[in-house]
N, C-alpha and C. Protein backbone atom coordinates (compact mmCIF):
# COMPACT_ATOMS: atom_id res chain seq x y z
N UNK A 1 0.84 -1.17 0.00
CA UNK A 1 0.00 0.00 0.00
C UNK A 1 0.88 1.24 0.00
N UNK A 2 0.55 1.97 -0.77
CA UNK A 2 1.25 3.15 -0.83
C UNK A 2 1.48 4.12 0.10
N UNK A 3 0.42 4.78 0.76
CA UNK A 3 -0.01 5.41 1.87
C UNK A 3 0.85 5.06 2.85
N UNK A 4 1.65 3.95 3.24
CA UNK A 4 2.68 3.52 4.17
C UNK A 4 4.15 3.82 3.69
N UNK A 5 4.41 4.05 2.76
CA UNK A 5 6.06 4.39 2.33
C UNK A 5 6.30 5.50 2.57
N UNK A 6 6.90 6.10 3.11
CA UNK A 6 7.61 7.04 3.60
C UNK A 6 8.17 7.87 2.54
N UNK A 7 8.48 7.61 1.27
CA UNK A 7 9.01 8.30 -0.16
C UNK A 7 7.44 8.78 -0.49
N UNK A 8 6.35 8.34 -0.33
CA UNK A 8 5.35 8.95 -0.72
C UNK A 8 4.42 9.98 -0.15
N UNK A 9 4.87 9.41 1.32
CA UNK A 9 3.96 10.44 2.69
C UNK A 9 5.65 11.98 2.41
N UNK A 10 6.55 11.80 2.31
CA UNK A 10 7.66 13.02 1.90
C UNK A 10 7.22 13.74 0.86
N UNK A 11 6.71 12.98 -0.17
CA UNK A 11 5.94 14.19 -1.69
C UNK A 11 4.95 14.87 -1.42
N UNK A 12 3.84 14.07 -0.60
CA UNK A 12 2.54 14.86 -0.31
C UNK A 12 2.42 15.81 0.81
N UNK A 13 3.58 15.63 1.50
CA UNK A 13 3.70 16.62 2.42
C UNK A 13 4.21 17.84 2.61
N UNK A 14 5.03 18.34 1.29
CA UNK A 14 5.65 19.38 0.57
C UNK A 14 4.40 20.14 -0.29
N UNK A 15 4.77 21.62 -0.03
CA UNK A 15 3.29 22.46 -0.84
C UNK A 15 2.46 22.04 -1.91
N UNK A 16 3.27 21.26 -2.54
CA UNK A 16 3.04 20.90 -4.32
C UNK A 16 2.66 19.50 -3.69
N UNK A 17 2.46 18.93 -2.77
CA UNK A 17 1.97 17.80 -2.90
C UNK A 17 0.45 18.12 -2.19
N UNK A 18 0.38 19.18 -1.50
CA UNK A 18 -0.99 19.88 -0.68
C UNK A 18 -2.04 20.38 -1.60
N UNK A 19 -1.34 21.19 -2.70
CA UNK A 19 -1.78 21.88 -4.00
C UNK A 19 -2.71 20.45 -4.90
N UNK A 20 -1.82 19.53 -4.52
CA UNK A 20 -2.56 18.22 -5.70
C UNK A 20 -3.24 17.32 -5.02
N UNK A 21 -3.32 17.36 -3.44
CA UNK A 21 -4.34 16.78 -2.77
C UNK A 21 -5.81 17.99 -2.74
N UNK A 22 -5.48 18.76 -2.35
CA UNK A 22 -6.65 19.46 -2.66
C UNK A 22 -7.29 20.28 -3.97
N UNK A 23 -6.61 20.09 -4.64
CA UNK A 23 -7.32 19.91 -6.30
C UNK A 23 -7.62 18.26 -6.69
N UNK A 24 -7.11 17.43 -6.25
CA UNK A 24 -8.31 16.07 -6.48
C UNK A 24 -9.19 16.27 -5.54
N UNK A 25 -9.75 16.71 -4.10
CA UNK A 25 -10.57 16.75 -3.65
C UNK A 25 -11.41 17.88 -4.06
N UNK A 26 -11.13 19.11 -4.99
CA UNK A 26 -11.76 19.59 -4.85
C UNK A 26 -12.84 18.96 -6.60
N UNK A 27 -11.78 17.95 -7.55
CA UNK A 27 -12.60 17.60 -8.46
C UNK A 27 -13.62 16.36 -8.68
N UNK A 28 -13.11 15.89 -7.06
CA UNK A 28 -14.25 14.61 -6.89
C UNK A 28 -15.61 15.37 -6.03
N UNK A 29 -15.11 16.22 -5.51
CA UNK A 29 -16.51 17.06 -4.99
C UNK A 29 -17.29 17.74 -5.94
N UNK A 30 -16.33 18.89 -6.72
CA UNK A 30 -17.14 18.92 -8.42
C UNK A 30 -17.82 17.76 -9.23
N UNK A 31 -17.00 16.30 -9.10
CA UNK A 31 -17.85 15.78 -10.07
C UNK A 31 -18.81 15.06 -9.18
N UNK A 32 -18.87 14.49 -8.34
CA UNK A 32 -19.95 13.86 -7.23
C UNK A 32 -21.40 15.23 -7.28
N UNK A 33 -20.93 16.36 -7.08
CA UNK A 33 -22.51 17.57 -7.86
C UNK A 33 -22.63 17.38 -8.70
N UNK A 34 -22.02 16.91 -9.71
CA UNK A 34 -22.31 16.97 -11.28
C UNK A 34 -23.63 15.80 -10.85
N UNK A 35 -22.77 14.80 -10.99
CA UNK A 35 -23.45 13.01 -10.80
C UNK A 35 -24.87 13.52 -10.07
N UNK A 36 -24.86 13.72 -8.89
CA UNK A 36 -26.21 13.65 -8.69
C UNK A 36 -27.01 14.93 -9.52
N UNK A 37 -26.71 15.73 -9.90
CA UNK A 37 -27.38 16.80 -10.55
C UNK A 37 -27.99 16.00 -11.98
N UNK A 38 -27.00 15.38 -12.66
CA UNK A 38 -27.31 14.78 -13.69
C UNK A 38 -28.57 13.47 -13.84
N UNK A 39 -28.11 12.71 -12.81
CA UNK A 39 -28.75 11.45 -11.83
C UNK A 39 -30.08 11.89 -11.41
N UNK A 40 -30.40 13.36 -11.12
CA UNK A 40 -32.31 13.43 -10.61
C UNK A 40 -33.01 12.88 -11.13
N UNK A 41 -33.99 12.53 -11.01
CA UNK A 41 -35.39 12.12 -11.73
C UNK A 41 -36.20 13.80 -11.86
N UNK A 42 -36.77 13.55 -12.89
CA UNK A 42 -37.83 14.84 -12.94
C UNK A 42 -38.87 14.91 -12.17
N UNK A 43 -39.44 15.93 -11.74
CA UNK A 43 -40.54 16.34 -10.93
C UNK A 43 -41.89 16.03 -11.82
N UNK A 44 -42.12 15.25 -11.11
CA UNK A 44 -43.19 14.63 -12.19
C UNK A 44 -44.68 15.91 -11.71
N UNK A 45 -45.41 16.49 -12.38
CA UNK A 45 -46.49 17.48 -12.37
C UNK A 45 -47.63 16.95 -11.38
N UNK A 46 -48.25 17.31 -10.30
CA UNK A 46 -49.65 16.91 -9.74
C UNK A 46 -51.31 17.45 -10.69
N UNK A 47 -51.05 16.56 -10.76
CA UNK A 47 -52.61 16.38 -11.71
C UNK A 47 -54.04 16.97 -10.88
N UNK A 48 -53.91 16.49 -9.26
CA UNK A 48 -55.46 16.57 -8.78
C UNK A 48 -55.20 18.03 -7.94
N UNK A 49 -54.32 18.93 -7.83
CA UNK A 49 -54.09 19.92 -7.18
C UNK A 49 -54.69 21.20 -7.36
């Protein structure tokens, strides 16, 4: 597992590795709004109202 090597926890812990953790979090949060935005069902109209 990656997350345990020590050559990899040293990259992400330098600015440029902060910069690219929080630009993937900020594009799985962009696309997770997309998904459900896309994913609604339509509001179906009330007929007896």
């Amino acid at each position: 597992m990656l997350c345990f090597q020590q050559e990899v926890i040293s990259r992400y812990a330098s600015p440029a590795g902060v910069v690219v953790l929080v630009f993937g979090a900020a594009a799985c949060l962009l696309a997770y709004r997309l998904m459900v935005r896309i994913g609604r069902l339509p509001q179906e109209r009330r007929v007896l109202s």
